[in-house]
PDB file of N, CA and C in Angstrom:
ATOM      1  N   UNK A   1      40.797  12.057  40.369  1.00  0.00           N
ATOM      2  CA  UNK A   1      39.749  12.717  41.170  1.00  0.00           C
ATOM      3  C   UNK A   1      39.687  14.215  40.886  1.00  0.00           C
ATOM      4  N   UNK A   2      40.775  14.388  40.703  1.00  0.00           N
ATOM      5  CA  UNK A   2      40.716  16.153  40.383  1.00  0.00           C
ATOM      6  C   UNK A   2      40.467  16.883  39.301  1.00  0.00           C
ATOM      7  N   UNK A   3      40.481  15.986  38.306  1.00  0.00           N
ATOM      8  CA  UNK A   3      39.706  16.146  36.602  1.00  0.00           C
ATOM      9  C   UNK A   3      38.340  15.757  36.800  1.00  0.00           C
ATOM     10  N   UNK A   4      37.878  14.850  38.051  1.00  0.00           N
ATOM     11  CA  UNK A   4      36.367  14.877  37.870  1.00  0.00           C
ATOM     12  C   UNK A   4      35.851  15.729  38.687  1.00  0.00           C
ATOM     13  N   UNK A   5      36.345  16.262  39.418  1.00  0.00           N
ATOM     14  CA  UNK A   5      35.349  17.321  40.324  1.00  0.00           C
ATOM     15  C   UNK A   5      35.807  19.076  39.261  1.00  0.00           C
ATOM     16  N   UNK A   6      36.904  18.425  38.509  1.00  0.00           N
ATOM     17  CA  UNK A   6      36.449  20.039  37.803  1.00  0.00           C
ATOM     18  C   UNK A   6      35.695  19.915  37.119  1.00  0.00           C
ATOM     19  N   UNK A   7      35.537  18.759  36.167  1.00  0.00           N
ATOM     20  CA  UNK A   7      34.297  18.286  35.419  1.00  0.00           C
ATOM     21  C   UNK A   7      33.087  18.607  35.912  1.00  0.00           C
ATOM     22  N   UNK A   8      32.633  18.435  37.407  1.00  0.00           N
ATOM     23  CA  UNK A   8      31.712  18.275  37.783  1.00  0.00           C
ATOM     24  C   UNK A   8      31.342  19.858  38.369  1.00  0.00           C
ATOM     25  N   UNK A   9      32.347  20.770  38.914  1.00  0.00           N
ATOM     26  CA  UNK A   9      32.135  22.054  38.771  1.00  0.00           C
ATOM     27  C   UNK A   9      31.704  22.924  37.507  1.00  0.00           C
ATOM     28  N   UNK A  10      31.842  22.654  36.044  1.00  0.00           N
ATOM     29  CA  UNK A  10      32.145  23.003  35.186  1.00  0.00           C
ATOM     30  C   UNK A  10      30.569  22.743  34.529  1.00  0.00           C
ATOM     31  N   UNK A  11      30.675  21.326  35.170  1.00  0.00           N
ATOM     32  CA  UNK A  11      28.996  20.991  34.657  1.00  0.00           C
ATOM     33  C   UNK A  11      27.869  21.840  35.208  1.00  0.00           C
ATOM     34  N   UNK A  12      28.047  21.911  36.414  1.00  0.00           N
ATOM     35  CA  UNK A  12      27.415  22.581  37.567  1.00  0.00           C
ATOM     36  C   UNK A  12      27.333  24.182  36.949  1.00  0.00           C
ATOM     37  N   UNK A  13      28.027  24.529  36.551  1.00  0.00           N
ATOM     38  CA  UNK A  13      28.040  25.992  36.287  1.00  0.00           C
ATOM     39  C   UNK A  13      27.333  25.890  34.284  1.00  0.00           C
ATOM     40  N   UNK A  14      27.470  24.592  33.913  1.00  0.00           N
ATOM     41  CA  UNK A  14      27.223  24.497  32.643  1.00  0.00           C
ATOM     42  C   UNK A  14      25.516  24.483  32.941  1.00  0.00           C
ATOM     43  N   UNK A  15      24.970  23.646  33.678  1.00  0.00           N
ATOM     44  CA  UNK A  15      23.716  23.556  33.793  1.00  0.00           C
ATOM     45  C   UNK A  15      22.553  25.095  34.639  1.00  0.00           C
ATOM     46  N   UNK A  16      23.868  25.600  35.602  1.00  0.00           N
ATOM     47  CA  UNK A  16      23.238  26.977  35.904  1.00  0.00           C
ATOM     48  C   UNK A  16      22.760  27.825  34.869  1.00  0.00           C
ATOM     49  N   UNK A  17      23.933  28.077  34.057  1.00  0.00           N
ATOM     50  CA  UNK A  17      23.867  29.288  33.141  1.00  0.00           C
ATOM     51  C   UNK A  17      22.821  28.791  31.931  1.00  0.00           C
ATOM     52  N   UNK A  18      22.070  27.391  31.534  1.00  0.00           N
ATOM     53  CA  UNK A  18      21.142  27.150  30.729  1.00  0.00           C
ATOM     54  C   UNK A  18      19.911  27.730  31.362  1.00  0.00           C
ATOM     55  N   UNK A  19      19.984  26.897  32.513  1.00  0.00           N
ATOM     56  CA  UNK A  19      18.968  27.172  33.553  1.00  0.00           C
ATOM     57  C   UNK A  19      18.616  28.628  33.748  1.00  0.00           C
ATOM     58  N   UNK A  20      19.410  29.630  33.802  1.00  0.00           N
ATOM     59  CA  UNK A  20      19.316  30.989  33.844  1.00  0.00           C
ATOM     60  C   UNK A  20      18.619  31.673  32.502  1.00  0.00           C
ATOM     61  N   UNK A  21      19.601  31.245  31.288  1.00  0.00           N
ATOM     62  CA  UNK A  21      19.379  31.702  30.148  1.00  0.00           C
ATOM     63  C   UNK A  21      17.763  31.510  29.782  1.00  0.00           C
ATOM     64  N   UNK A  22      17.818  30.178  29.951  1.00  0.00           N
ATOM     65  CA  UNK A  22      15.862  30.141  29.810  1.00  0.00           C
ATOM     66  C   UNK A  22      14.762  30.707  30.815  1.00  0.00           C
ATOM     67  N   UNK A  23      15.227  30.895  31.448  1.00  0.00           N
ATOM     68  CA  UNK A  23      14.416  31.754  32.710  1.00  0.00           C
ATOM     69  C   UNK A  23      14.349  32.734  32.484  1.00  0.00           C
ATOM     70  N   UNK A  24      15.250  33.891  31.798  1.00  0.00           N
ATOM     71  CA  UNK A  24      15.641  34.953  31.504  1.00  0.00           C
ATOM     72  C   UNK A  24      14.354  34.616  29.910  1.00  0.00           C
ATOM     73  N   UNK A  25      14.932  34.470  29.307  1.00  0.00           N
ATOM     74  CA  UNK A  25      14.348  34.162  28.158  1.00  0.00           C
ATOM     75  C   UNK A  25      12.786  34.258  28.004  1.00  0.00           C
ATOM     76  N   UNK A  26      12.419  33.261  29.523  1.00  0.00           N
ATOM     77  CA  UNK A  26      10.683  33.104  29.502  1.00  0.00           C
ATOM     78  C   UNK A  26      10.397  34.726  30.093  1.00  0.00           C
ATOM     79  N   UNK A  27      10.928  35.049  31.316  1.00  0.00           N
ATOM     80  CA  UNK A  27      10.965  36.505  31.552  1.00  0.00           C
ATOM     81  C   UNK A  27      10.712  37.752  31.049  1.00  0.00           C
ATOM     82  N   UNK A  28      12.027  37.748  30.040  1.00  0.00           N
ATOM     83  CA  UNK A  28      11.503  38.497  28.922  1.00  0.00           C
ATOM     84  C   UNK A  28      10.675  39.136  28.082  1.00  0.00           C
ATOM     85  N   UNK A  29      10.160  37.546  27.775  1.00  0.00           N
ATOM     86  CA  UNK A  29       8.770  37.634  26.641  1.00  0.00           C
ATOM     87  C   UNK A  29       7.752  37.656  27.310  1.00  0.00           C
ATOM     88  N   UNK A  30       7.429  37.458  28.584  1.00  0.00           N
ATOM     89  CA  UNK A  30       6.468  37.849  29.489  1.00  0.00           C
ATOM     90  C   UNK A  30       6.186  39.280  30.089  1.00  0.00           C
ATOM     91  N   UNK A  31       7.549  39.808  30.249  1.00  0.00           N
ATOM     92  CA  UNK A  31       7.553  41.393  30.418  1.00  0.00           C
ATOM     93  C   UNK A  31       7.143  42.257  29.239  1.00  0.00           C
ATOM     94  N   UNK A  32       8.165  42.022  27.862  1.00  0.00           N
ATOM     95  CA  UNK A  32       7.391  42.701  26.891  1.00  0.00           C
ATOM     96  C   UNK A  32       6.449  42.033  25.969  1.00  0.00           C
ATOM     97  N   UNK A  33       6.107  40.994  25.977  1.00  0.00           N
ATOM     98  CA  UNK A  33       4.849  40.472  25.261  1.00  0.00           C
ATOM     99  C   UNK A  33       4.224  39.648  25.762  1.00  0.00           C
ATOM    100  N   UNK A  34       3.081  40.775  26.007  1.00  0.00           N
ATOM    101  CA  UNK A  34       2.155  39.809  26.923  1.00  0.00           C
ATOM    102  C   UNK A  34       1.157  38.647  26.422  1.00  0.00           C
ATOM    103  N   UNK A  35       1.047  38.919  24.577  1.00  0.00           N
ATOM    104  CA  UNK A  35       0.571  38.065  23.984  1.00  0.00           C
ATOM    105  C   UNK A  35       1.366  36.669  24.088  1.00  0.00           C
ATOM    106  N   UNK A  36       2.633  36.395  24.534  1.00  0.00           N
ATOM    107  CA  UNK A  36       3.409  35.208  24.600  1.00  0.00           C
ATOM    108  C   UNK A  36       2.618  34.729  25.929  1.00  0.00           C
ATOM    109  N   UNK A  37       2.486  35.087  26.563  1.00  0.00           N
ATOM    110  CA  UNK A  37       1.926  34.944  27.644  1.00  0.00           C
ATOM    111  C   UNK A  37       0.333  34.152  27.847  1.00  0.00           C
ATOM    112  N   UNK A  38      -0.202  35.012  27.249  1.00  0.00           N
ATOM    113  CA  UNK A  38      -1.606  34.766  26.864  1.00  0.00           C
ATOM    114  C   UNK A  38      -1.784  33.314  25.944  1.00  0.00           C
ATOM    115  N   UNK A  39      -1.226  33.410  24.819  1.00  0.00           N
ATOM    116  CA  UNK A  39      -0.966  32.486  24.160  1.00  0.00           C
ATOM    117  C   UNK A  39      -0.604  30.955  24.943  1.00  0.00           C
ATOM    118  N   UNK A  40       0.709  31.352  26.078  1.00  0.00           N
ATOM    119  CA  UNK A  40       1.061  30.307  27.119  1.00  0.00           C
ATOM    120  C   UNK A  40      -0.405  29.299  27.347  1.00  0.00           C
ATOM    121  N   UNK A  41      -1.326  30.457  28.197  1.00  0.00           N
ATOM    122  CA  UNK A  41      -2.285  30.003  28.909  1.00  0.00           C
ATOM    123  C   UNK A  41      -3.385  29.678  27.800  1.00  0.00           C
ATOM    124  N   UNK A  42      -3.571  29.543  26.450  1.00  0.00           N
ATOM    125  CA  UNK A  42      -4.335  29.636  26.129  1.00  0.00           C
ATOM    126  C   UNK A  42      -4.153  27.748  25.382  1.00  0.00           C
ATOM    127  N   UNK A  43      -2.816  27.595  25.027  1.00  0.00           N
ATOM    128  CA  UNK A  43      -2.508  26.554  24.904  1.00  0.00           C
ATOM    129  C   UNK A  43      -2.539  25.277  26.170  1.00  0.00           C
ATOM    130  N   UNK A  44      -2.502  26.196  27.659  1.00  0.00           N
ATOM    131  CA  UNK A  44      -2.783  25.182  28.235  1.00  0.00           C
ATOM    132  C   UNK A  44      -4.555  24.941  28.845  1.00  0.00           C
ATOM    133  N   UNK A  45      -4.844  25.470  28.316  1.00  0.00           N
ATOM    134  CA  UNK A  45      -6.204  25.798  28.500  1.00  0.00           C
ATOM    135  C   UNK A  45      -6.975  25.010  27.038  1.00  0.00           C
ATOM    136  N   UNK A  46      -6.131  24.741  26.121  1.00  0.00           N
ATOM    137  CA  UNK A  46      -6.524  24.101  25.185  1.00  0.00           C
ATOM    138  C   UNK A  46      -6.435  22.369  25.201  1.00  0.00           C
ATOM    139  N   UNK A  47      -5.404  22.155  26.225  1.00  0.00           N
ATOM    140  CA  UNK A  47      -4.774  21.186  26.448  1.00  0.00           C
ATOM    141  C   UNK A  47      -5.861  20.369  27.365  1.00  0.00           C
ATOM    142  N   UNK A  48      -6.076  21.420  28.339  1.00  0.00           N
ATOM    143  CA  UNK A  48      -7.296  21.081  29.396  1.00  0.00           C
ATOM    144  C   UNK A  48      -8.211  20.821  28.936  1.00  0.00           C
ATOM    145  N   UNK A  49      -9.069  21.611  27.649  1.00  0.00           N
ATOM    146  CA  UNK A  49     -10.138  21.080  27.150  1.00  0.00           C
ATOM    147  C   UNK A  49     -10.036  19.768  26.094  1.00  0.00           C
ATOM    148  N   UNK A  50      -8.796  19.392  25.754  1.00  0.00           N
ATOM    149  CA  UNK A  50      -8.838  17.992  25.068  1.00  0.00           C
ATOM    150  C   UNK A  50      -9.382  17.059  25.869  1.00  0.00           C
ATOM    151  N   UNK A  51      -8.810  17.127  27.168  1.00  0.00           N
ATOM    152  CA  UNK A  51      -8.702  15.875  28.151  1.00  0.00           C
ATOM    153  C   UNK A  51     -10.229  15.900  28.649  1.00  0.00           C
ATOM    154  N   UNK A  52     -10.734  17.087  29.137  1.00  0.00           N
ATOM    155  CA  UNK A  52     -12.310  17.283  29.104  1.00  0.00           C
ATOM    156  C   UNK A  52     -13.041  17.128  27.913  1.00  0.00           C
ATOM    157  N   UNK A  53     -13.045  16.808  26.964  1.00  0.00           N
ATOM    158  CA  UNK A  53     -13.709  16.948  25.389  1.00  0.00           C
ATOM    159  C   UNK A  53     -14.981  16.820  26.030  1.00  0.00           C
ATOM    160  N   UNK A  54     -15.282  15.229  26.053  1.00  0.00           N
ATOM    161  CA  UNK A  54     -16.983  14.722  26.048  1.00  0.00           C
ATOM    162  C   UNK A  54     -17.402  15.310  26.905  1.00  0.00           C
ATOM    163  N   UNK A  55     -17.435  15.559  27.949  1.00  0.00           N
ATOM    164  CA  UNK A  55     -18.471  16.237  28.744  1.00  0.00           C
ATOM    165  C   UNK A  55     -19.028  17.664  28.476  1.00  0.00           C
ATOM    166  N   UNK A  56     -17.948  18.217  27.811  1.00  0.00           N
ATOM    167  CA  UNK A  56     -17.908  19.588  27.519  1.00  0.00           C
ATOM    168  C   UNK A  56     -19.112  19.600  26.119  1.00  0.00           C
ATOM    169  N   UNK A  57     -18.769  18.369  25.352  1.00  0.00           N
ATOM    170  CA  UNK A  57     -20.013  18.484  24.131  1.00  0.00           C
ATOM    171  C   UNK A  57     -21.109  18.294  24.692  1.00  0.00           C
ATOM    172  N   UNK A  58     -21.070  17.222  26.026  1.00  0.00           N
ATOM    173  CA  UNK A  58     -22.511  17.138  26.716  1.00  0.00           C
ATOM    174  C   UNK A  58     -23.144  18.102  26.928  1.00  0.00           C
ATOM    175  N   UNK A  59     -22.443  18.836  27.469  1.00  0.00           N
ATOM    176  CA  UNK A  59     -23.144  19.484  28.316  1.00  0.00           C
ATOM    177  C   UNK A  59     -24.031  20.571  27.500  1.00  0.00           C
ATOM    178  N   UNK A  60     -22.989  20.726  26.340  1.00  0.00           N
ATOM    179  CA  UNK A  60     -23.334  21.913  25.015  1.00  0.00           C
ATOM    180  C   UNK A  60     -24.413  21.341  24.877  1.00  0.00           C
ATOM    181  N   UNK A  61     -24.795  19.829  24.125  1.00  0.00           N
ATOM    182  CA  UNK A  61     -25.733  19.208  23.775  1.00  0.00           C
ATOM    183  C   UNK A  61     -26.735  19.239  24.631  1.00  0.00           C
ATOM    184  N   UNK A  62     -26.706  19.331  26.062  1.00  0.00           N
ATOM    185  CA  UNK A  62     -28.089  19.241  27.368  1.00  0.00           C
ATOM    186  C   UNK A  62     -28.737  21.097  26.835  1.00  0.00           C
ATOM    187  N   UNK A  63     -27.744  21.667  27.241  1.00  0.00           N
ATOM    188  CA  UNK A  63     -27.931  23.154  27.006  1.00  0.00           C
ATOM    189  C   UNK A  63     -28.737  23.372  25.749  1.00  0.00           C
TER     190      UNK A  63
END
């Protein structure tokens, strides 16, 4: 029992400090580049218009 709860402390602190590191990480590149940023939203904004496609040509096409 006492090799698994250090295990399980160890993990616990293993999964914080990823968890941190990438947070930090996204942080970062958001503070000094805001083009990472932009880019972020631009990909999900690209993503959005896949799933919308046809209507979006419709509508081009009514217009």
């Amino acid at each position: 029992p006492l090799v698994g709860t250090a295990l399980n402390a160890w993990g616990k602190i293993g999964c914080g400090i990823i968890l941190a590191l990438s947070a930090y990480f996204v942080y970062i590149n958001y503070i000094t580049n805001p083009e990472f940023y932009k880019s972020l939203k631009l990909s999900r904004e690209a993503s959005k218009k896949s799933t919308h496609e046809e209507p979006a040509h419709r509508e081009a096409n009514a217009g």
